[in-house]
Each structure stands twice: as structure tokens, then as C-alpha cells.
ModelCIF file with pLDDT and N, C-alpha, C, O atoms, coordinates in Angstrom:
data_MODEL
#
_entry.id   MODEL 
#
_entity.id                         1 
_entity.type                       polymer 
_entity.pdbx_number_of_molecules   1 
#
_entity_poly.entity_id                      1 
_entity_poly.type                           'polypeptide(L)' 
_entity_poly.nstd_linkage                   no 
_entity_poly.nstd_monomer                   no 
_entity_poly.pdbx_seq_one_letter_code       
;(UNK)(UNK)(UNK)(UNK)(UNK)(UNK)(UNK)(UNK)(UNK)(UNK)(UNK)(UNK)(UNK)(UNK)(UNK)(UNK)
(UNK)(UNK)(UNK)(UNK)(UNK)(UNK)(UNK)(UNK)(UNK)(UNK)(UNK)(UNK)(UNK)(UNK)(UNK)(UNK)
(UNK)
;
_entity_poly.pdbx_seq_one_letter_code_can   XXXXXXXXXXXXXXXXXXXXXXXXXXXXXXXXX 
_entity_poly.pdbx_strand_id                 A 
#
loop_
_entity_poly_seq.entity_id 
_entity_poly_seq.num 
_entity_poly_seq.mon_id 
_entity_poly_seq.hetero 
1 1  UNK n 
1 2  UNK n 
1 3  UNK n 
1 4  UNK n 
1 5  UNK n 
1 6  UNK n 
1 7  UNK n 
1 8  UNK n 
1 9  UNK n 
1 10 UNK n 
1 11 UNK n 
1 12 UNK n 
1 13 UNK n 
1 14 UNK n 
1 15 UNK n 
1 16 UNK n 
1 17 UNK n 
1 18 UNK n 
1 19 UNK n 
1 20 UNK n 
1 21 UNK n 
1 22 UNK n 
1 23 UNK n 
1 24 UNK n 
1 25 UNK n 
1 26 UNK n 
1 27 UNK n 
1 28 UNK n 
1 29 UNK n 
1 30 UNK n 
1 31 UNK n 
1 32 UNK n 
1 33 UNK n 
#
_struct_asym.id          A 
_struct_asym.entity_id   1 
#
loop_
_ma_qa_metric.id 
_ma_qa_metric.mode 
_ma_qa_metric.name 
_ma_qa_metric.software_group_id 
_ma_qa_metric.type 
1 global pLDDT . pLDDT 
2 local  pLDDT . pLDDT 
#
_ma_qa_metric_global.metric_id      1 
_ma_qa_metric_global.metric_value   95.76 
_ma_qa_metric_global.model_id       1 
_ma_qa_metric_global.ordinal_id     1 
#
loop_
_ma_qa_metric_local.label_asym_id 
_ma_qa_metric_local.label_comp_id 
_ma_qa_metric_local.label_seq_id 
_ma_qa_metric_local.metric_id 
_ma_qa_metric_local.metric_value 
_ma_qa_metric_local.model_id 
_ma_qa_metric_local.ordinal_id 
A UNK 1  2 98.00 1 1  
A UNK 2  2 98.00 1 2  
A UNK 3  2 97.00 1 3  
A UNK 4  2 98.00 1 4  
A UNK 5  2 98.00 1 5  
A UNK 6  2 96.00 1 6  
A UNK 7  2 96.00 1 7  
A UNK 8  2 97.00 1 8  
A UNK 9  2 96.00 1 9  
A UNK 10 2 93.00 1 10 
A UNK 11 2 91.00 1 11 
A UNK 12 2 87.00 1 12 
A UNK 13 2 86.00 1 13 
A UNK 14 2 92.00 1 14 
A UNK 15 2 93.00 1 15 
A UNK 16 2 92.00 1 16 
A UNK 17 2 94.00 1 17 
A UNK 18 2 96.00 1 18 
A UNK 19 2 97.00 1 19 
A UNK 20 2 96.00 1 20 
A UNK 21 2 97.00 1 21 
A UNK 22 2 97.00 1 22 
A UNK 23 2 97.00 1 23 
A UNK 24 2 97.00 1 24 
A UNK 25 2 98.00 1 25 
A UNK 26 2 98.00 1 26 
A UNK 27 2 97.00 1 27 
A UNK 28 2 98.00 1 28 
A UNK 29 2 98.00 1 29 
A UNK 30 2 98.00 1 30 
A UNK 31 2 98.00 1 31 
A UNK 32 2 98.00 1 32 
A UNK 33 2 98.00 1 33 
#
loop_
_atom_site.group_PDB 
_atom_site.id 
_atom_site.type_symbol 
_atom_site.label_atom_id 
_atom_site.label_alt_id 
_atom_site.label_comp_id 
_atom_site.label_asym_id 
_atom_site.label_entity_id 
_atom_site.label_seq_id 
_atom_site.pdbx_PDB_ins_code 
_atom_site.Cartn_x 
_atom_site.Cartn_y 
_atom_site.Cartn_z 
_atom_site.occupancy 
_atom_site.B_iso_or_equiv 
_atom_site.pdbx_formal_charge 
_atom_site.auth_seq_id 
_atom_site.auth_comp_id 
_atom_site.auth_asym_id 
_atom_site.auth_atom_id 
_atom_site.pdbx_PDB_model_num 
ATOM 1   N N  . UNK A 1 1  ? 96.783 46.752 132.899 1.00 98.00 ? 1  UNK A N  1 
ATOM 2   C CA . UNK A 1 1  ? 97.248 47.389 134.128 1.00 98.00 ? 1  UNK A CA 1 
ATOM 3   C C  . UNK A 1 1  ? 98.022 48.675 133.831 1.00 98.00 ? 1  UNK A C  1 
ATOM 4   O O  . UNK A 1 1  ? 97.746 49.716 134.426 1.00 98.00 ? 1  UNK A O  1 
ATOM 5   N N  . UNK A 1 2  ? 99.241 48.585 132.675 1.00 98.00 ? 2  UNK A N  1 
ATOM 6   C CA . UNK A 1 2  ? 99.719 49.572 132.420 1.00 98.00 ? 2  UNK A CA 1 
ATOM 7   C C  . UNK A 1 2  ? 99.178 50.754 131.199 1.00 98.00 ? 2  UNK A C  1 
ATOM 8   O O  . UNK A 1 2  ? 99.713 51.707 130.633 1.00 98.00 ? 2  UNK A O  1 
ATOM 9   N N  . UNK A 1 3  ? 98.290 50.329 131.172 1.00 97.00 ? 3  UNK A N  1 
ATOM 10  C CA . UNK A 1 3  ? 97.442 51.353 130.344 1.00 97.00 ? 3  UNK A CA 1 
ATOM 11  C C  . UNK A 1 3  ? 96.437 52.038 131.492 1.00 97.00 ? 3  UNK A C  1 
ATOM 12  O O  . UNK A 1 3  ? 96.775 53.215 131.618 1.00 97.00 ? 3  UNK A O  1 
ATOM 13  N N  . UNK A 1 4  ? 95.884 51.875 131.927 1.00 98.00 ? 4  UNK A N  1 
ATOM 14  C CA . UNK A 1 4  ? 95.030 51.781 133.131 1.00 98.00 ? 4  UNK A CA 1 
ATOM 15  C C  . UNK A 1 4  ? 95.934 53.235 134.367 1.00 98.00 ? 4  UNK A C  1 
ATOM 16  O O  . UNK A 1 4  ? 95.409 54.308 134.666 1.00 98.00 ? 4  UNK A O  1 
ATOM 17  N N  . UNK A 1 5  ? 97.366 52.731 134.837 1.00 98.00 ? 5  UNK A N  1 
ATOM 18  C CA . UNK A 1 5  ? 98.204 53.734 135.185 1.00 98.00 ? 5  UNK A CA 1 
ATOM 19  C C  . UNK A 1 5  ? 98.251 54.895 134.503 1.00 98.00 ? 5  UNK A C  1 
ATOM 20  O O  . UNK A 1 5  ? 98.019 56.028 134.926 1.00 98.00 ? 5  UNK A O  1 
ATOM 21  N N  . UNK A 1 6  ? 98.662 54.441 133.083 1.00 96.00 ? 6  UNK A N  1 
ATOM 22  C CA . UNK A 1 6  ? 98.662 55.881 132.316 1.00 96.00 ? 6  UNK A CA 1 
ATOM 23  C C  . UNK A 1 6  ? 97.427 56.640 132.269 1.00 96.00 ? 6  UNK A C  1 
ATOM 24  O O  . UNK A 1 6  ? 97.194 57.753 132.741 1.00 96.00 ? 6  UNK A O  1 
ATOM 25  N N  . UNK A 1 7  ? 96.866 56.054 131.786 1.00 96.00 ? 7  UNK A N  1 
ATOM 26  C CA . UNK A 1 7  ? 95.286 56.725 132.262 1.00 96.00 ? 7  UNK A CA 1 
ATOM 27  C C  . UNK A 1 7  ? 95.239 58.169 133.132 1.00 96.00 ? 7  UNK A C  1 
ATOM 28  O O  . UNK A 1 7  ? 95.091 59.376 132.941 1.00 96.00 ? 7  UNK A O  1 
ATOM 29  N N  . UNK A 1 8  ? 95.549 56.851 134.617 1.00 97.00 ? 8  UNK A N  1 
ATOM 30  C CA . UNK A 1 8  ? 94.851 57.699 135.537 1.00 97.00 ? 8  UNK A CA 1 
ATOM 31  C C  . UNK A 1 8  ? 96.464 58.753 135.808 1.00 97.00 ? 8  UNK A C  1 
ATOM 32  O O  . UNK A 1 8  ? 96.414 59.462 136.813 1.00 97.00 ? 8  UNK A O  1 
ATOM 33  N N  . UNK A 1 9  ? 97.523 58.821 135.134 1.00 96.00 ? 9  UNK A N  1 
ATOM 34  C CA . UNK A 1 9  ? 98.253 59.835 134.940 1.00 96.00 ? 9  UNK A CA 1 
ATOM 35  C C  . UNK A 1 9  ? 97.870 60.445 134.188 1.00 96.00 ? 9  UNK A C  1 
ATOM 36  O O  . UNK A 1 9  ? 98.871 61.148 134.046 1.00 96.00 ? 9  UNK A O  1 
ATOM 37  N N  . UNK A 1 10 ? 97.222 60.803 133.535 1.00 93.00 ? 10 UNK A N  1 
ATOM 38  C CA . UNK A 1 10 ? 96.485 61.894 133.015 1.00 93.00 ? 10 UNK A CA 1 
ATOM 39  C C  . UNK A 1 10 ? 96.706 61.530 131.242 1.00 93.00 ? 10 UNK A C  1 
ATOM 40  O O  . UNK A 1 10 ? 96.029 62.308 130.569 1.00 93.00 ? 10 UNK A O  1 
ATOM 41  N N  . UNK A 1 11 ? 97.379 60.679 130.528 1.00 91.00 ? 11 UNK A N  1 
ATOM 42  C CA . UNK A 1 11 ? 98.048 60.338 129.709 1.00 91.00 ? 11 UNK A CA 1 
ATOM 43  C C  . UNK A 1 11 ? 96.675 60.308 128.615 1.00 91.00 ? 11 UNK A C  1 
ATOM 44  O O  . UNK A 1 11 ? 95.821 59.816 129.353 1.00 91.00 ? 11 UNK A O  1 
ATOM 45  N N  . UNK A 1 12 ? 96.084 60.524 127.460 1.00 87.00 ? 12 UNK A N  1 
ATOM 46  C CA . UNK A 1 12 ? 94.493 60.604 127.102 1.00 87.00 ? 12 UNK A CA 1 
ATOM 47  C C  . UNK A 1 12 ? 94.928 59.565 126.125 1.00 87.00 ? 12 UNK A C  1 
ATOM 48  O O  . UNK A 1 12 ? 94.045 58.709 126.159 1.00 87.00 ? 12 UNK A O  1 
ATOM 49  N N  . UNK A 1 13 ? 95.778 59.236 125.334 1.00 86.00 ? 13 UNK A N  1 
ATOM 50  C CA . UNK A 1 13 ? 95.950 58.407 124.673 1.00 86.00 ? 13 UNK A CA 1 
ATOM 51  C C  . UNK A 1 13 ? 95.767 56.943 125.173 1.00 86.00 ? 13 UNK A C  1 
ATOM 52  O O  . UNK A 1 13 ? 95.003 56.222 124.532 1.00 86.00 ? 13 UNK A O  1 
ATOM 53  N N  . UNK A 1 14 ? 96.424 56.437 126.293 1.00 92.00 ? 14 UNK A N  1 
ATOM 54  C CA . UNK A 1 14 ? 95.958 55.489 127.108 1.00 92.00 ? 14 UNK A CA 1 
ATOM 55  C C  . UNK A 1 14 ? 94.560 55.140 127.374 1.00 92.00 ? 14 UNK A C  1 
ATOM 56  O O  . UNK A 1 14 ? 94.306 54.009 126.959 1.00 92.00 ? 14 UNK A O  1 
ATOM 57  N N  . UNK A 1 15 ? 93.824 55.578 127.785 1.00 93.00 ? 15 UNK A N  1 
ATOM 58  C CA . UNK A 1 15 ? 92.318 55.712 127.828 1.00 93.00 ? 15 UNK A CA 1 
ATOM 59  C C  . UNK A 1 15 ? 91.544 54.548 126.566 1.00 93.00 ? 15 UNK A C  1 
ATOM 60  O O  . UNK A 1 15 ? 90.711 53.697 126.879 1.00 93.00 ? 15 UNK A O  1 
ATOM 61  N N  . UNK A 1 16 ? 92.021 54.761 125.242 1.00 92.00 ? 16 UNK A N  1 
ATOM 62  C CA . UNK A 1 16 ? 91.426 54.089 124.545 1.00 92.00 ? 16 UNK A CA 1 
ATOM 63  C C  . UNK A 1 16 ? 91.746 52.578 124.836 1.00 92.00 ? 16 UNK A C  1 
ATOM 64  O O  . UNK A 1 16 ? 91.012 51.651 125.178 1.00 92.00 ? 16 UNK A O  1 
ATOM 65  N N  . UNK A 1 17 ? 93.288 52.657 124.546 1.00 94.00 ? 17 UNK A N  1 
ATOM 66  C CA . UNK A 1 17 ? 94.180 51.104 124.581 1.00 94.00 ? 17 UNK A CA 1 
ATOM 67  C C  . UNK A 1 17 ? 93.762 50.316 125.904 1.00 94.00 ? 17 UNK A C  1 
ATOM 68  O O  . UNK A 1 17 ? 93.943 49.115 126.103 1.00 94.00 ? 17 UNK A O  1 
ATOM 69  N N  . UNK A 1 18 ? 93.067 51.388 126.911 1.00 96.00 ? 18 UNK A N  1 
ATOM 70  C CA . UNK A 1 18 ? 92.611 50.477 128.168 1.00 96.00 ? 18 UNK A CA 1 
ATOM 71  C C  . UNK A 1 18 ? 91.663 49.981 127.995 1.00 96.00 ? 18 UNK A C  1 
ATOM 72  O O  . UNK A 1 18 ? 91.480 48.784 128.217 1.00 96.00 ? 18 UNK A O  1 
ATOM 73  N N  . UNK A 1 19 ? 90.523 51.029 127.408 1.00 97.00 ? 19 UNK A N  1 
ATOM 74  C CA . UNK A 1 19 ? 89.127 50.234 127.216 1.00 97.00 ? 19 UNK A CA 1 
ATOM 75  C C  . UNK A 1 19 ? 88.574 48.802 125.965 1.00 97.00 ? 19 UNK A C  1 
ATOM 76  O O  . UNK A 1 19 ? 87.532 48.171 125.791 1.00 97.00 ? 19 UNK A O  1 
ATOM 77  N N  . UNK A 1 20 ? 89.926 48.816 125.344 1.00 96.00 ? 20 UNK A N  1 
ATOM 78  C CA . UNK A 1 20 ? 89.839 47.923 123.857 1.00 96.00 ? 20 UNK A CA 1 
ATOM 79  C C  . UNK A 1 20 ? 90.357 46.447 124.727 1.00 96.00 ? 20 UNK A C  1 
ATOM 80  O O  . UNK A 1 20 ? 89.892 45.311 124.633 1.00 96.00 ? 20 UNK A O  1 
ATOM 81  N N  . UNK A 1 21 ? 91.205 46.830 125.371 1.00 97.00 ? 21 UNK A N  1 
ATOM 82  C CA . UNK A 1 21 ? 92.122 45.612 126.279 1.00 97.00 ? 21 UNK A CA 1 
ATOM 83  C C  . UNK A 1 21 ? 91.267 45.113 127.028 1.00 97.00 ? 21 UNK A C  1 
ATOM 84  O O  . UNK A 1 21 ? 91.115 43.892 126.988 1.00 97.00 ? 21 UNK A O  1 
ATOM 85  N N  . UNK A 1 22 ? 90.567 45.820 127.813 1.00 97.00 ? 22 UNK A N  1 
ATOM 86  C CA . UNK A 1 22 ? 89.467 45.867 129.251 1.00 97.00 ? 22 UNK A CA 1 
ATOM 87  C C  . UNK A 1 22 ? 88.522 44.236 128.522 1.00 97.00 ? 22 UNK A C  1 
ATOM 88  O O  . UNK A 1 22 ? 88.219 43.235 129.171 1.00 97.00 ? 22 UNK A O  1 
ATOM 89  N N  . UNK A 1 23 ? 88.269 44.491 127.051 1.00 97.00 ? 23 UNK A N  1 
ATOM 90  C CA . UNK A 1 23 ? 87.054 43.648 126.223 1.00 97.00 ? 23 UNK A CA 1 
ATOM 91  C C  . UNK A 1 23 ? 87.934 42.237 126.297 1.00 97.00 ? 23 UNK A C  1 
ATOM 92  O O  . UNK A 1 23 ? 87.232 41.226 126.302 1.00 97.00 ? 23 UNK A O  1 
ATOM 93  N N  . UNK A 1 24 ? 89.531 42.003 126.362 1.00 97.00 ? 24 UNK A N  1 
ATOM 94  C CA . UNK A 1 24 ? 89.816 41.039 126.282 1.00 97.00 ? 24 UNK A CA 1 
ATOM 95  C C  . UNK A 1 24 ? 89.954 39.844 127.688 1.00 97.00 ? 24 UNK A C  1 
ATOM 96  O O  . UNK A 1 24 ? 90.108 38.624 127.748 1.00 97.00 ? 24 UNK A O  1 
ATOM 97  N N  . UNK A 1 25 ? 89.850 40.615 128.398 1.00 98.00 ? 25 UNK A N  1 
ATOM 98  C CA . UNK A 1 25 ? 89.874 40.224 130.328 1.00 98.00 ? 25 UNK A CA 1 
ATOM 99  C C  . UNK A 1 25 ? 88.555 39.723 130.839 1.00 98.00 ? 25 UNK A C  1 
ATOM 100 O O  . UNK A 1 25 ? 87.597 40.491 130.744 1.00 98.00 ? 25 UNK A O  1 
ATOM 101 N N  . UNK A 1 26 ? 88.371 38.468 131.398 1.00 98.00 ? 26 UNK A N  1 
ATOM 102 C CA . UNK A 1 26 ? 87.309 37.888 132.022 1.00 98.00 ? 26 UNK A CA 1 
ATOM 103 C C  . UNK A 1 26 ? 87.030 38.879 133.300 1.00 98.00 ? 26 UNK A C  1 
ATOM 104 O O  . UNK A 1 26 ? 87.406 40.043 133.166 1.00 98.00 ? 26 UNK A O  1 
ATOM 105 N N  . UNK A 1 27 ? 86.467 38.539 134.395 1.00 97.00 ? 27 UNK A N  1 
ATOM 106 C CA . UNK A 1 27 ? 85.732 39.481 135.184 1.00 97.00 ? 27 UNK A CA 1 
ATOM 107 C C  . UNK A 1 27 ? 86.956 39.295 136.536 1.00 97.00 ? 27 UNK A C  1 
ATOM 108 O O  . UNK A 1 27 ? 87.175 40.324 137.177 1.00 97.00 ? 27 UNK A O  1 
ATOM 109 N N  . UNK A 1 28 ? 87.627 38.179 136.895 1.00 98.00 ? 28 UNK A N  1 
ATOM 110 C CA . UNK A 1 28 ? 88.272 38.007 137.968 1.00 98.00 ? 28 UNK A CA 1 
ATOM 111 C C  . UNK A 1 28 ? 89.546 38.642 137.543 1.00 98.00 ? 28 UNK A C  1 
ATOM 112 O O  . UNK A 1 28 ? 90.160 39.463 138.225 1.00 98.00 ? 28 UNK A O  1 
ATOM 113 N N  . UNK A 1 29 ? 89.906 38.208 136.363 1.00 98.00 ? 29 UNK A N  1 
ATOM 114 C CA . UNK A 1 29 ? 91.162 39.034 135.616 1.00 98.00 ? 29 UNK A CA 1 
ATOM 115 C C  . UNK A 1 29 ? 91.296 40.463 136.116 1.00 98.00 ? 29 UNK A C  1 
ATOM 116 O O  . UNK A 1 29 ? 92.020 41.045 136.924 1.00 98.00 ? 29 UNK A O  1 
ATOM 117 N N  . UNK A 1 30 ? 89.971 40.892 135.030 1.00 98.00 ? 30 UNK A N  1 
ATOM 118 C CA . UNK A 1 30 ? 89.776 42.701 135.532 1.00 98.00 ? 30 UNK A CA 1 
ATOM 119 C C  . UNK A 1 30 ? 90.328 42.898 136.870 1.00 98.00 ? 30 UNK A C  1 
ATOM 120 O O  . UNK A 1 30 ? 91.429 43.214 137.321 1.00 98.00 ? 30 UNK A O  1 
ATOM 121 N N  . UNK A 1 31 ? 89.324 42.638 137.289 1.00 98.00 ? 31 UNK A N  1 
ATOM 122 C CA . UNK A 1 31 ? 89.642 42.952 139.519 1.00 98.00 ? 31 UNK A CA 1 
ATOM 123 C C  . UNK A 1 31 ? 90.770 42.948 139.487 1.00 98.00 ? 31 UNK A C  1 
ATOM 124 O O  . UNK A 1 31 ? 91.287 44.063 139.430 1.00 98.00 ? 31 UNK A O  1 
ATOM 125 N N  . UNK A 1 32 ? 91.568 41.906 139.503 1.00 98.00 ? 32 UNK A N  1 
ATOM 126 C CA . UNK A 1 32 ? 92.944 41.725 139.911 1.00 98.00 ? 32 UNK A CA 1 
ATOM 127 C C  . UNK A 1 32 ? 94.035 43.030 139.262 1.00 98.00 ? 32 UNK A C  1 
ATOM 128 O O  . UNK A 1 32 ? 94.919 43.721 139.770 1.00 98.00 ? 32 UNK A O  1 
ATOM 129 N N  . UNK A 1 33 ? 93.552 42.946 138.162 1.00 98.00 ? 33 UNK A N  1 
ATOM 130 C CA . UNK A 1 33 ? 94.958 43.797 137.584 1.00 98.00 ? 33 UNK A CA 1 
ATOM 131 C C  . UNK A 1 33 ? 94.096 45.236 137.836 1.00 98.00 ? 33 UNK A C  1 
ATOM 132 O O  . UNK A 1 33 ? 94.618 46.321 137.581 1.00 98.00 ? 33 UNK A O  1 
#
């Protein structure tokens, strides 16, 4: 979630740590957060 924020604050470093995390979250998880 808080990688995901940074992200979309423009933050480019975030971006990775979201998509590596994203692999650990089932599908209802994702949605939610």
C-alpha cells in the first residue's frame, strides 16, 4: 500500500519495491490494499 502511494507520488524508487511485493499478495489482498 505504502509503496504503491509513493509511487504514484512520483517517488521512482518505490515503483520497484511495489512490483516485487505486488508477487507476494493473493488477488483479494491486492484489491483491498
Amino acid at each position: 500500500m505504502w509503496y504503491s502511494v509513493a509511487s504514484a507520488l512520483g517517488v521512482e524508487v518505490a515503483i520497484d519495491e511495489r512490483d516485487k511485493v505486488e508477487r507476494k499478495l493473493d488477488s483479494d489482498t491486492l484489491v483491498k490494499m
